[in-house]
Protein backbone atom coordinates (compact mmCIF):
# COMPACT_ATOMS: atom_id res chain seq x y z
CA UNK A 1 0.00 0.00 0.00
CA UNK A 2 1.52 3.19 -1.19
CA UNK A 3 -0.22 6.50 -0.58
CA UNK A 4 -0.26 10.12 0.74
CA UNK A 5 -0.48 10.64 4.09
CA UNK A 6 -0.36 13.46 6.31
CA UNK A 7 2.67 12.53 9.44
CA UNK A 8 0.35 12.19 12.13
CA UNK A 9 -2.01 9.83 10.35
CA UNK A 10 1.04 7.13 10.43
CA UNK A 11 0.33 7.07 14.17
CA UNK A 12 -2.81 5.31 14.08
CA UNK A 13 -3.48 1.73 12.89
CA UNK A 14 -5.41 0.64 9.40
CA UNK A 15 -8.96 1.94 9.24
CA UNK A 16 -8.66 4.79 11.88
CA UNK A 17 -7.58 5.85 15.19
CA UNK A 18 -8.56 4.44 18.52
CA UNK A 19 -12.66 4.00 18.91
CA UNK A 20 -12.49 5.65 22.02
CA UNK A 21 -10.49 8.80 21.00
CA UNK A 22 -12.60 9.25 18.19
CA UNK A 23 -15.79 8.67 19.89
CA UNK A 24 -15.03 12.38 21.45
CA UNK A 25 -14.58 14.06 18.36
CA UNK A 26 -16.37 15.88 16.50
CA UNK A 27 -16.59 16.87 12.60
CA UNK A 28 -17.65 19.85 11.30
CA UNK A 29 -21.35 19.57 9.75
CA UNK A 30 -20.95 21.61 6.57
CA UNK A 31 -19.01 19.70 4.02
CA UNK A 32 -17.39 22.42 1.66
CA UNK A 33 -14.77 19.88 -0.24
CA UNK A 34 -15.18 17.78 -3.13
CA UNK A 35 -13.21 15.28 -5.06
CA UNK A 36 -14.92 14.31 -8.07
CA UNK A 37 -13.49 11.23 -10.12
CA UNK A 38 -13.74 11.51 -13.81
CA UNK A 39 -11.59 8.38 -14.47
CA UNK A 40 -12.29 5.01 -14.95
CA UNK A 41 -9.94 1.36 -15.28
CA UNK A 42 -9.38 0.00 -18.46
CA UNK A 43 -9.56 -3.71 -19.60
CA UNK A 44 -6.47 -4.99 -21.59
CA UNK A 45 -8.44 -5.17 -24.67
CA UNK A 46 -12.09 -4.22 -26.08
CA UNK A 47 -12.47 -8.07 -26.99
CA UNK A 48 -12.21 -8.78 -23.18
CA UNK A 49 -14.67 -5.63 -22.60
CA UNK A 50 -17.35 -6.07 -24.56
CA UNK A 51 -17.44 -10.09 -23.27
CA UNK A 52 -18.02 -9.12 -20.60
CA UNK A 53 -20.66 -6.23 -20.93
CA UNK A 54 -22.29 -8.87 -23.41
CA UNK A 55 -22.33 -11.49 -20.93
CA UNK A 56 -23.35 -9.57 -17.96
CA UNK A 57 -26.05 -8.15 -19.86
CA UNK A 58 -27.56 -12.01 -21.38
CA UNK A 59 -26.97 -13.12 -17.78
CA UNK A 60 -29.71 -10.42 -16.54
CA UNK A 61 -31.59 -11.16 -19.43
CA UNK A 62 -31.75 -14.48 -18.88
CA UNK A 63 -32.62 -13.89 -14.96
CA UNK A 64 -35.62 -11.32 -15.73
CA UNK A 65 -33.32 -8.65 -13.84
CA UNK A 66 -35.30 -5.03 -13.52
CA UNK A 67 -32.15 -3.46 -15.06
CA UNK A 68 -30.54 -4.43 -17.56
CA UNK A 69 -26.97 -3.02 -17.90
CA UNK A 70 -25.15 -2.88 -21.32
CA UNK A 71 -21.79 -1.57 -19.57
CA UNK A 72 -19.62 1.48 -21.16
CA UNK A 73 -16.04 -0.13 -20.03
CA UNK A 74 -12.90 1.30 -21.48
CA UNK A 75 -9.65 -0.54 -23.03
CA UNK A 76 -6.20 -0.23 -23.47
CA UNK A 77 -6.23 -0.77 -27.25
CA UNK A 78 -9.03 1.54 -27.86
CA UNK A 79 -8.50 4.18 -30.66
CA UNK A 80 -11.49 6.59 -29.14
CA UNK A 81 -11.41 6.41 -25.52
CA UNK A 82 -14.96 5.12 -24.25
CA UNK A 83 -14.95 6.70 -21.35
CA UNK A 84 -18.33 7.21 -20.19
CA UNK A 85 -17.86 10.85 -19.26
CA UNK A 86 -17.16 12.23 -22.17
CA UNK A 87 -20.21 10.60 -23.33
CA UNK A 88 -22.48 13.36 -25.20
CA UNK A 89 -26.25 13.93 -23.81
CA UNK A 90 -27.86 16.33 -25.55
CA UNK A 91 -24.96 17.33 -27.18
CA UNK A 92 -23.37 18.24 -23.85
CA UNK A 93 -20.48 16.09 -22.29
CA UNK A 94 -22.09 13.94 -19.22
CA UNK A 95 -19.13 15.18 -17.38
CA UNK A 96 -20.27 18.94 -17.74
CA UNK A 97 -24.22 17.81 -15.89
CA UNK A 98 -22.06 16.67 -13.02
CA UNK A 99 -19.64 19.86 -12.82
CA UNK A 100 -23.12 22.16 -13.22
CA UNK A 101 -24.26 20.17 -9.95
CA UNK A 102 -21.23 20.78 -8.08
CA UNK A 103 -20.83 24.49 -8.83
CA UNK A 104 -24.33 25.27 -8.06
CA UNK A 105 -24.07 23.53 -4.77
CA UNK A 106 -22.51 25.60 -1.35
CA UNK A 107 -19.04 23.94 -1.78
CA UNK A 108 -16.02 25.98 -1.75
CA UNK A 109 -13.51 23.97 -3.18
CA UNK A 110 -13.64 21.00 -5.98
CA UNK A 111 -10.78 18.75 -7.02
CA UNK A 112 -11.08 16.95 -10.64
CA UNK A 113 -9.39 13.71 -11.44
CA UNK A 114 -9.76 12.51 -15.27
CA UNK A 115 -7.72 12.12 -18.43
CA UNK A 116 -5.99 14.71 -21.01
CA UNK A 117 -9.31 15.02 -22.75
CA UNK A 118 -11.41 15.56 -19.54
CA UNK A 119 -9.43 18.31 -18.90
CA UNK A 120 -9.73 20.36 -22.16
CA UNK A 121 -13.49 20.19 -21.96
CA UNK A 122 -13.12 21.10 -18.01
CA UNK A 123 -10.78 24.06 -19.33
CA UNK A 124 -13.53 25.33 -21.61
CA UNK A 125 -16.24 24.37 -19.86
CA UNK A 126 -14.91 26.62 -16.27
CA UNK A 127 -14.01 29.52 -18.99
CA UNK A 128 -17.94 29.59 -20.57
CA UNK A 129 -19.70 28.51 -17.59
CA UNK A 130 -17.90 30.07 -14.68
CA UNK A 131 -16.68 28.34 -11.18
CA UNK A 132 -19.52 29.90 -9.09
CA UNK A 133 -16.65 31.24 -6.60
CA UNK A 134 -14.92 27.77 -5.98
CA UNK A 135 -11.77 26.94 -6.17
CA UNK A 136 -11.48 23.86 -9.04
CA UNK A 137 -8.31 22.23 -9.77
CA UNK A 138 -7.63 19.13 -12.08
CA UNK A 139 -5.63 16.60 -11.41
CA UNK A 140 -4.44 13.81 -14.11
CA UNK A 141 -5.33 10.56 -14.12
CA UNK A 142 -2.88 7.79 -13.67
CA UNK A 143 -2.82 5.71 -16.23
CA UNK A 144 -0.98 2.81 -14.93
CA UNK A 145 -2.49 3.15 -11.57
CA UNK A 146 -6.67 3.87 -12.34
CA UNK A 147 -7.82 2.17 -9.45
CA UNK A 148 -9.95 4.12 -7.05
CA UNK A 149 -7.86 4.21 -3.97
CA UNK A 150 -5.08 5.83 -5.75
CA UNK A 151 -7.54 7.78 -7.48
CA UNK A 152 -8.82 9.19 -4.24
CA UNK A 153 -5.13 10.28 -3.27
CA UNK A 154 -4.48 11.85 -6.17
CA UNK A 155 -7.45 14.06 -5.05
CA UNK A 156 -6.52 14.48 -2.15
CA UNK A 157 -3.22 15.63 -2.40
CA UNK A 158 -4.55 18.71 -3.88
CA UNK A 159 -6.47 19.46 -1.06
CA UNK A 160 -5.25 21.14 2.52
CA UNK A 161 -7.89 18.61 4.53
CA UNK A 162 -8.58 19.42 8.70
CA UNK A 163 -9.00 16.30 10.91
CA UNK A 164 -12.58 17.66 11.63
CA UNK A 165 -14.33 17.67 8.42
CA UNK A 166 -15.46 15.71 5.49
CA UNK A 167 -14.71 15.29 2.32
CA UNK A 168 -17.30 14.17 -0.81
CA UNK A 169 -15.52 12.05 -3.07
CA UNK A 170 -18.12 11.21 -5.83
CA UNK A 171 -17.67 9.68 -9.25
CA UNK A 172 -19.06 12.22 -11.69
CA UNK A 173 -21.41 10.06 -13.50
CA UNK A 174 -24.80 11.64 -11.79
CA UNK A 175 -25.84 14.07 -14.47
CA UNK A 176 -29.30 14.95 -12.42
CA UNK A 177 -27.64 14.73 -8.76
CA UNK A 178 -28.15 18.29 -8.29
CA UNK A 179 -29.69 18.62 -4.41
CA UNK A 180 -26.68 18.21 -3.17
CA UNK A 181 -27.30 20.85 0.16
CA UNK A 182 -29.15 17.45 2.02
CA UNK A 183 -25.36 15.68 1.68
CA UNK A 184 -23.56 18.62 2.44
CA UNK A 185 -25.90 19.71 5.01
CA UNK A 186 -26.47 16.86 7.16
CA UNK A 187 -26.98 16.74 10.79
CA UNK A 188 -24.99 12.94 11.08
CA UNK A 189 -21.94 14.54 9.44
CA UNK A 190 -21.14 15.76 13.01
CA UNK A 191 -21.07 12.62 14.83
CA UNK A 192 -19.45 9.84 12.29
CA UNK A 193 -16.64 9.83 9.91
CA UNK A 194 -18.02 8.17 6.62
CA UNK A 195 -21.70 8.62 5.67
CA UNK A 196 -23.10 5.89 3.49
CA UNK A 197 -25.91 7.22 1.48
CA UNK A 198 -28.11 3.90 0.59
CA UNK A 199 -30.15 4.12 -2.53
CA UNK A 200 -33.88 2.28 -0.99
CA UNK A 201 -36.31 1.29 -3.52
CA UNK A 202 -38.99 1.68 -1.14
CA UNK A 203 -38.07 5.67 -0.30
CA UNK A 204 -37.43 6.66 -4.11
CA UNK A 205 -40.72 4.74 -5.92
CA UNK A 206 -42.64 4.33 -2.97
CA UNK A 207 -45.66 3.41 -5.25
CA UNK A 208 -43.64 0.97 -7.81
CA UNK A 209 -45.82 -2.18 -6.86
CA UNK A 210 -49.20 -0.19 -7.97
CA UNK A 211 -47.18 1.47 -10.90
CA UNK A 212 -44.58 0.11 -12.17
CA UNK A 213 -43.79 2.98 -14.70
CA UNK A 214 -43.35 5.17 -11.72
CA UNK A 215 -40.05 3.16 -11.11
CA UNK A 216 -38.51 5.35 -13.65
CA UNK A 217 -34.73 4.11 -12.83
CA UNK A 218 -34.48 0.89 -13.55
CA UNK A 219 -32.01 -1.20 -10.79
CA UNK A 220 -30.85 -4.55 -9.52
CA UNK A 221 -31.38 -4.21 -5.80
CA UNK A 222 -29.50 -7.23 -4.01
CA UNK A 223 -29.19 -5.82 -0.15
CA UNK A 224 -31.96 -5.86 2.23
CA UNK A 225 -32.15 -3.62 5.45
CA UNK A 226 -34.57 -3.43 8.44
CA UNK A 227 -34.65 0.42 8.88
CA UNK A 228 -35.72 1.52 12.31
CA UNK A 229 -38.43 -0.84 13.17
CA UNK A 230 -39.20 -4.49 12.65
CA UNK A 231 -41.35 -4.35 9.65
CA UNK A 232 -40.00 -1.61 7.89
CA UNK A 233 -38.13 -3.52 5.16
CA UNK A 234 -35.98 -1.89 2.51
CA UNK A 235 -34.83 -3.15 -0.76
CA UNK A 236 -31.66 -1.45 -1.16
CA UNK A 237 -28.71 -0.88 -3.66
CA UNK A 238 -25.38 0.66 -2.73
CA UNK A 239 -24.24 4.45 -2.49
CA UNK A 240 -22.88 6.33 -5.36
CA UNK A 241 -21.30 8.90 -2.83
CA UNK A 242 -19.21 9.20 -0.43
CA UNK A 243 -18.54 12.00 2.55
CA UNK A 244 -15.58 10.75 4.12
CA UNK A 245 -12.98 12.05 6.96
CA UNK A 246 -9.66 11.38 5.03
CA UNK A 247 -7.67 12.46 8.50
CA UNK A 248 -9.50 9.70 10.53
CA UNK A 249 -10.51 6.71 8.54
CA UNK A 250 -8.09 4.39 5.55
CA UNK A 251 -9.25 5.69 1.96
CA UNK A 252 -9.10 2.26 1.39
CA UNK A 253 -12.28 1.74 3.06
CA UNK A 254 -14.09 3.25 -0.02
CA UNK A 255 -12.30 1.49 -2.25
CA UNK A 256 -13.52 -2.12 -0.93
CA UNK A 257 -17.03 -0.94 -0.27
CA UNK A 258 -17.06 0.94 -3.89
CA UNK A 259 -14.85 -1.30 -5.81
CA UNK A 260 -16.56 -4.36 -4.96
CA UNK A 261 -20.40 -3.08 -4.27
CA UNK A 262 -22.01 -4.23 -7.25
CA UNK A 263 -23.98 -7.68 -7.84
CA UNK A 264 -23.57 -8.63 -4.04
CA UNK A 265 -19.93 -8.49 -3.74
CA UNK A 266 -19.91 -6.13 -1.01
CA UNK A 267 -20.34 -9.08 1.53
CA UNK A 268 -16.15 -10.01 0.06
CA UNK A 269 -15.31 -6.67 1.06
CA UNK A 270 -17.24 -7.05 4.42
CA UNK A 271 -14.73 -9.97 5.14
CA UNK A 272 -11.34 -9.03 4.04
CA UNK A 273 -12.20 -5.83 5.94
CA UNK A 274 -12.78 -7.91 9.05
CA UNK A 275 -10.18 -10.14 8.72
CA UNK A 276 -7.76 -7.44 9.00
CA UNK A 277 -8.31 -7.11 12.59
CA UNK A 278 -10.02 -10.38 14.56
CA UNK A 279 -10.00 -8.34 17.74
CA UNK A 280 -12.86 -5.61 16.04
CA UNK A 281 -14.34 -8.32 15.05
CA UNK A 282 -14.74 -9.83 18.52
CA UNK A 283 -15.90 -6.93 19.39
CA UNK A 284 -18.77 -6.81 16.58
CA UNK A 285 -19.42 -10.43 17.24
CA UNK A 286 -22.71 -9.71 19.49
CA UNK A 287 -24.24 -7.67 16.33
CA UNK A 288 -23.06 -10.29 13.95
CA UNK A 289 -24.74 -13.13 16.02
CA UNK A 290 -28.27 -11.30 16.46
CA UNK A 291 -27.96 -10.51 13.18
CA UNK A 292 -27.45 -14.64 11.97
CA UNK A 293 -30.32 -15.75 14.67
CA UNK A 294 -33.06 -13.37 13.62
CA UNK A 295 -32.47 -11.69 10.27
CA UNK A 296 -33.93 -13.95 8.16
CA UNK A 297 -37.03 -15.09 10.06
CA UNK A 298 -37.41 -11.66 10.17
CA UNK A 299 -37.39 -10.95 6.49
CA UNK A 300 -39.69 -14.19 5.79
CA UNK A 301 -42.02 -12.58 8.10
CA UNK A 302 -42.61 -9.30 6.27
CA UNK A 303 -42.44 -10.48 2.78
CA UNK A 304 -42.03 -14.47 2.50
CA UNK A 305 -39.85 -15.97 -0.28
CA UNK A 306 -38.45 -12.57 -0.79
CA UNK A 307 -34.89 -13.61 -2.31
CA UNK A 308 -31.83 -11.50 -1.97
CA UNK A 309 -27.83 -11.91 -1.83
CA UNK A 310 -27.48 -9.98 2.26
CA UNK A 311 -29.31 -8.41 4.24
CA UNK A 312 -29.03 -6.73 7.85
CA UNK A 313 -30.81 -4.44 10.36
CA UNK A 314 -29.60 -0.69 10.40
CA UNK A 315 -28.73 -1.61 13.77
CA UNK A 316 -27.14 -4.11 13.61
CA UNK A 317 -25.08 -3.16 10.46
CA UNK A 318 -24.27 0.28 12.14
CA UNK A 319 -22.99 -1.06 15.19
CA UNK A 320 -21.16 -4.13 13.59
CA UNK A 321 -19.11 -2.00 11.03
CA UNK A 322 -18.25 0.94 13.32
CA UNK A 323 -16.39 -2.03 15.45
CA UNK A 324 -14.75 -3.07 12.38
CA UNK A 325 -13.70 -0.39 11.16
CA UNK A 326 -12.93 1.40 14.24
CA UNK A 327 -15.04 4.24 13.75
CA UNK A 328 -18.38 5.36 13.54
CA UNK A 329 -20.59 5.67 10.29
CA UNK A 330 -23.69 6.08 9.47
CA UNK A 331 -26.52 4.98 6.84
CA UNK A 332 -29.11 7.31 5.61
CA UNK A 333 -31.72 5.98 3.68
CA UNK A 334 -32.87 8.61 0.86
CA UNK A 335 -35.83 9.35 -1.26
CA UNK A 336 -34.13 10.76 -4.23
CA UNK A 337 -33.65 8.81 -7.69
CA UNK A 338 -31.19 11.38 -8.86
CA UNK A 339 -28.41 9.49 -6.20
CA UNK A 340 -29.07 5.99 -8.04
CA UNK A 341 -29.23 7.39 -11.71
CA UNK A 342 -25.56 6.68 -12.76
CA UNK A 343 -24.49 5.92 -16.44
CA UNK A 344 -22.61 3.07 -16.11
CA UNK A 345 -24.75 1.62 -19.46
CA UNK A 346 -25.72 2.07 -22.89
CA UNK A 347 -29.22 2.22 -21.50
CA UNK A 348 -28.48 4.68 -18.47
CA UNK A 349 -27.36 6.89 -21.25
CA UNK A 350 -30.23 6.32 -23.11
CA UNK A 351 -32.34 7.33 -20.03
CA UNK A 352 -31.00 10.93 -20.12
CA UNK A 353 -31.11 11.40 -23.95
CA UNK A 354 -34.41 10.26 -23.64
CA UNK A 355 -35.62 12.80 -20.80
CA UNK A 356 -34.07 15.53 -22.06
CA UNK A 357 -35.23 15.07 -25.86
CA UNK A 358 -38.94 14.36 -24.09
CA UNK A 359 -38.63 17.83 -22.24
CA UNK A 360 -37.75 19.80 -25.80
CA UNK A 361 -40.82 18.33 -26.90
CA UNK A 362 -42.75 19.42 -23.74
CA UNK A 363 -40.61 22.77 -23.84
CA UNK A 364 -39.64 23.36 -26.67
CA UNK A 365 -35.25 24.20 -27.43
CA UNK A 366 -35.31 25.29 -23.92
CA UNK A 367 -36.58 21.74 -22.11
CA UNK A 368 -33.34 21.07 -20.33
CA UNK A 369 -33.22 24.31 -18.78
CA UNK A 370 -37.01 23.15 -16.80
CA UNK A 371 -35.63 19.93 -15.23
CA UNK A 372 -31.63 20.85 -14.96
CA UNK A 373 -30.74 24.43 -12.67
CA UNK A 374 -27.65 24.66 -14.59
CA UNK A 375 -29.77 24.03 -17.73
CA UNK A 376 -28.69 27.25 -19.58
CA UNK A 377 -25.48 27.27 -18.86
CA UNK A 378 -25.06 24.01 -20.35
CA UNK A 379 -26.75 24.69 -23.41
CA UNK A 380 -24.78 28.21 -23.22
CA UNK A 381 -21.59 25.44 -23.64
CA UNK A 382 -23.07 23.55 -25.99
CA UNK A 383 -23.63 26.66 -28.02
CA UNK A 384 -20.05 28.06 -27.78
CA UNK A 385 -17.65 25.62 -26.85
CA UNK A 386 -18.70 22.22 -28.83
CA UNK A 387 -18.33 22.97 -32.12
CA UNK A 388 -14.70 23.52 -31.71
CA UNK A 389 -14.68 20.47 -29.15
CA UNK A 390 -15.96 17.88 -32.11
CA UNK A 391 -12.87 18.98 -33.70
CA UNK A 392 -10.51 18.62 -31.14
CA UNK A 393 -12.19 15.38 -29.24
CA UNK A 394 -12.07 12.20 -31.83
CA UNK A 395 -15.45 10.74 -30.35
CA UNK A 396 -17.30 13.67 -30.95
CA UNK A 397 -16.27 14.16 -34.44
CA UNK A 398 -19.56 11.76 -35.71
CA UNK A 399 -20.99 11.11 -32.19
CA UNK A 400 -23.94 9.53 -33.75
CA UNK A 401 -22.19 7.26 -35.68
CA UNK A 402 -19.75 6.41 -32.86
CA UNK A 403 -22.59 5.36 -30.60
CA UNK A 404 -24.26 3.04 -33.56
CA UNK A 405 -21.12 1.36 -33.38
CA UNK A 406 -21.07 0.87 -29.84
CA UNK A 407 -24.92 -0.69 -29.83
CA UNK A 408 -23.74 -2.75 -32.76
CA UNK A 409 -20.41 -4.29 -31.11
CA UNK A 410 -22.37 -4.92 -27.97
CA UNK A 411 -25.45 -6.54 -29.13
CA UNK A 412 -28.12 -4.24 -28.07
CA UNK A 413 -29.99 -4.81 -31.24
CA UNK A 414 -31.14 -1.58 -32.19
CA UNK A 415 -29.45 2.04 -32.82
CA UNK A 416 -30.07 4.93 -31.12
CA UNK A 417 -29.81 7.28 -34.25
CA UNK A 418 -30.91 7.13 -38.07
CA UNK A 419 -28.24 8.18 -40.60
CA UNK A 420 -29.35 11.69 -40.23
CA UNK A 421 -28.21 11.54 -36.80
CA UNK A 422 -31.70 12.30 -35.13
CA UNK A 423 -32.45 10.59 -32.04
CA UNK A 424 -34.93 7.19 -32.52
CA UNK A 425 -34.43 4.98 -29.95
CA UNK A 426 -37.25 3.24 -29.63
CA UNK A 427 -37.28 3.76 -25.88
CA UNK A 428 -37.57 7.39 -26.04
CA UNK A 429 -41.36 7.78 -25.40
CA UNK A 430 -41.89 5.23 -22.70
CA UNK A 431 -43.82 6.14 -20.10
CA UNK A 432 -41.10 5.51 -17.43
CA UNK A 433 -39.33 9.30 -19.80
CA UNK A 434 -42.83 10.98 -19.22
CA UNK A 435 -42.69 10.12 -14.91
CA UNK A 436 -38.81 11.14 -14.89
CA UNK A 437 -39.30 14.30 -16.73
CA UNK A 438 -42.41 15.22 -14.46
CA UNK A 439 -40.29 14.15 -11.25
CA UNK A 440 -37.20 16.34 -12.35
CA UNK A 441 -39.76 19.16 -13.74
CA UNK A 442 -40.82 19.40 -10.22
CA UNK A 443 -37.51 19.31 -8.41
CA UNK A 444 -36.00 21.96 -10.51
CA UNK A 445 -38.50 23.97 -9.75
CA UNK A 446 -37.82 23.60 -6.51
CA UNK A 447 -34.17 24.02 -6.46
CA UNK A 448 -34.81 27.39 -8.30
CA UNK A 449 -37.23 28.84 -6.22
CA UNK A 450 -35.15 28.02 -2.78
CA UNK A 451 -32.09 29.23 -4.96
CA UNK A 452 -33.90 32.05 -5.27
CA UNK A 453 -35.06 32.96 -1.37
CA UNK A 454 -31.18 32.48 -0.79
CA UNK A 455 -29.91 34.79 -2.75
């Protein structure tokens, strides 16, 4: 293990300082720091990729999954880099949604990791659209090194962090995750030292059993949780963000939990986390053994048969982990879709095109700027900046044709565009577009309006 870290952290043991110590402290509530990942791995060749985005995506298929995830990987041999966030939606880099959502938000200072070509659309992009008054550096990607521990020191490093605050590292693949004051904000940053922000079925499409087109984000959801009383059972799926105090917990905590958190695997990282220490997890032992006696029955009780890869109380999950780990956390269970809606596929990207090409129709040219706040400064960009971009960035030179290509190499049996280039997916006007666009109509509106009051 080979990272950054300030003298006094090499004090302390892996994943924190003594329980008791920091038990006593406190963090500051406001969060007002942000490292925001633009970078990605790469497989060692696009044969080896696309196998196994095709074979992930047949294997849902073939399961009758809710979501079914064409992945956007990248590879060493690629000509074009796919990297997802430089991905066009509406014409706008997906990268650009997520920077809008940052510098709208009450943080003062933002650190951006990514490649060469992230940051000549970050250069143009800060020069059109402005930093709102933070502080933004960029910080390059290491190409020989793009996992997501060393990509969160590479952030850091950039950043002069107090042992009494918290940092949001986020991957910037959340084009709509613009009510960020609720993160930044909360009450629980005071009291632990990583806050895990769990995406609950139940909270975000809280009528999805009557209606299932008002589950407009369509997700596997392996984890189950007990929330805060014995029948209030969650169907969960793991955070896409991350407030974290650098100064008192291992980095490397993220990456496990991130790095390993899809299809179930987060139990894995539950182990090798736990097997670092046995005495912690002595110590968690009484959690770990209510949890094993009564978890189950409990789940069979509420909704019988219900099948699912783990599953825990809050309580008992809370209480288990801060032992592990030496430190306390927190879960928060949310009722926002915008936290779940990543792009990791061909069909997450197709969600936003979708939504925002539905909202032109609804709006006319000026759609986006009714379910994005940073809606005109984007298409300000778009206006300016990309014309000279398509020149300078070799997948936006024929963008439509680039993304045929993609749907064709992967299987997906369709094409999003005709040879015109106009938008035809034949998902475009499902209903599921109609509920998101009203959902993000309505939030906009409320971001603007409190926005508003503020200033």
């Amino acid at each position: 293990m080979n990272f950054h870290r300030p003298e006094r952290g090499n004090l302390y043991p892996p994943f924190g300082k003594p329980f008791a110590f920091m038990a006593s402290m406190k963090n500051k509530i406001q969060i007002e720091k942000c490292i925001v990942s633009f970078s990605h791995n790469k497989y060692e060749s696009r044969k080896l990729a696309d196998e196994f985005s095709i074979a992930k995506a047949k294997g849902e298929i073939a399961a009758g999954k809710n979501g079914i995830s064409h992945l956007i990987l990248r590879s060493r041999d690629d000509e074009i880099d796919r990297l997802k966030f430089l991905f066009l939606i509406h014409g706008i880099p997906l990268m650009c949604y997520s920077l809008g959502n940052l510098i709208c938000s009450s943080l003062k200072e933002i650190v951006v990791v990514g490649s060469d070509e992230v940051q000549r659309i970050l250069d143009r992009f800060l020069s059109t659209a402005g930093t709102g008054g933070k502080k933004i550096q960029f910080v390059r990607e290491d190409d020989q090194n793009l996992n997501l521990f060393h990509t969160m020191d590479l952030g850091r490093s950039k950043l002069s962090i107090e042992n009494d605050e918290l940092i949001l590292f986020q991957p910037g693949d959340l084009p709509f995750l613009y009510d960020l004051e609720k993160v930044l904000g909360f009450q629980g940053n005071k009291n632990h030292n990583v806050i895990l922000w769990l995406n609950s079925r139940q909270k975000m499409f809280p009528g999805f059993n009557e209606n299932s087109d008002s589950e407009f984000v369509k997700r596997n959801y392996h984890y189950r949780i007990i929330n805060d009383h014995d029948t209030d059972l969650h169907e969960l799926k793991e955070p896409n963000l991350y407030p974290i105090n650098f100064e008192r917990m291992d980095p490397e905590i993220i990456d496990y939990l991130h790095s390993s958190r899809k299809d179930g695997q987060i139990v894995d990282a539950g182990i090798k986390m736990a097997l670092k220490n046995p005495v912690r997890l002595f110590l968690a032992l009484p959690y770990l053994v209510d949890h094993v006696f009564n978890f189950r029955a409990q789940v069979q009780k509420i909704r019988p048969g219900d099948k699912y890869q783990f599953g825990i109380s809050k309580r008992n999950f809370q209480k288990s982990v801060s032992k592990i780990l030496n430190a306390p956390i927190s879960t928060k269970l949310h009722d926002d879709p915008s936290f779940v809606s990543d792009v990791d596929a061909l069909e997450d990207w197709e969600d936003f095109e979708s939504l925002i090409h539905f909202a032109n129709k609804q709006e006319g040219k000026g759609g986006l700027e009714n379910i994005h706040p940073f809606g005109k400064e984007l298409m300000n960009f778009r206006e300016k900046d990309m014309p000279d971009l398509k020149q300078e960035i070799p997948m936006y030179q024929n963008f439509p044709g680039y993304i045929n290509h993609v749907y064709q190499t992967l299987e997906m049996g369709y094409e999003p565009y005709d040879s015109d280039g106009n938008y035809i997916s034949p998902n475009a006007n499902s209903p599921e577009v109609e509920q998101a666009y009203r959902w993000y109509q309505k939030k906009c509106k409320l971001i603007n309006s409190e926005s508003s009051l503020v200033s």
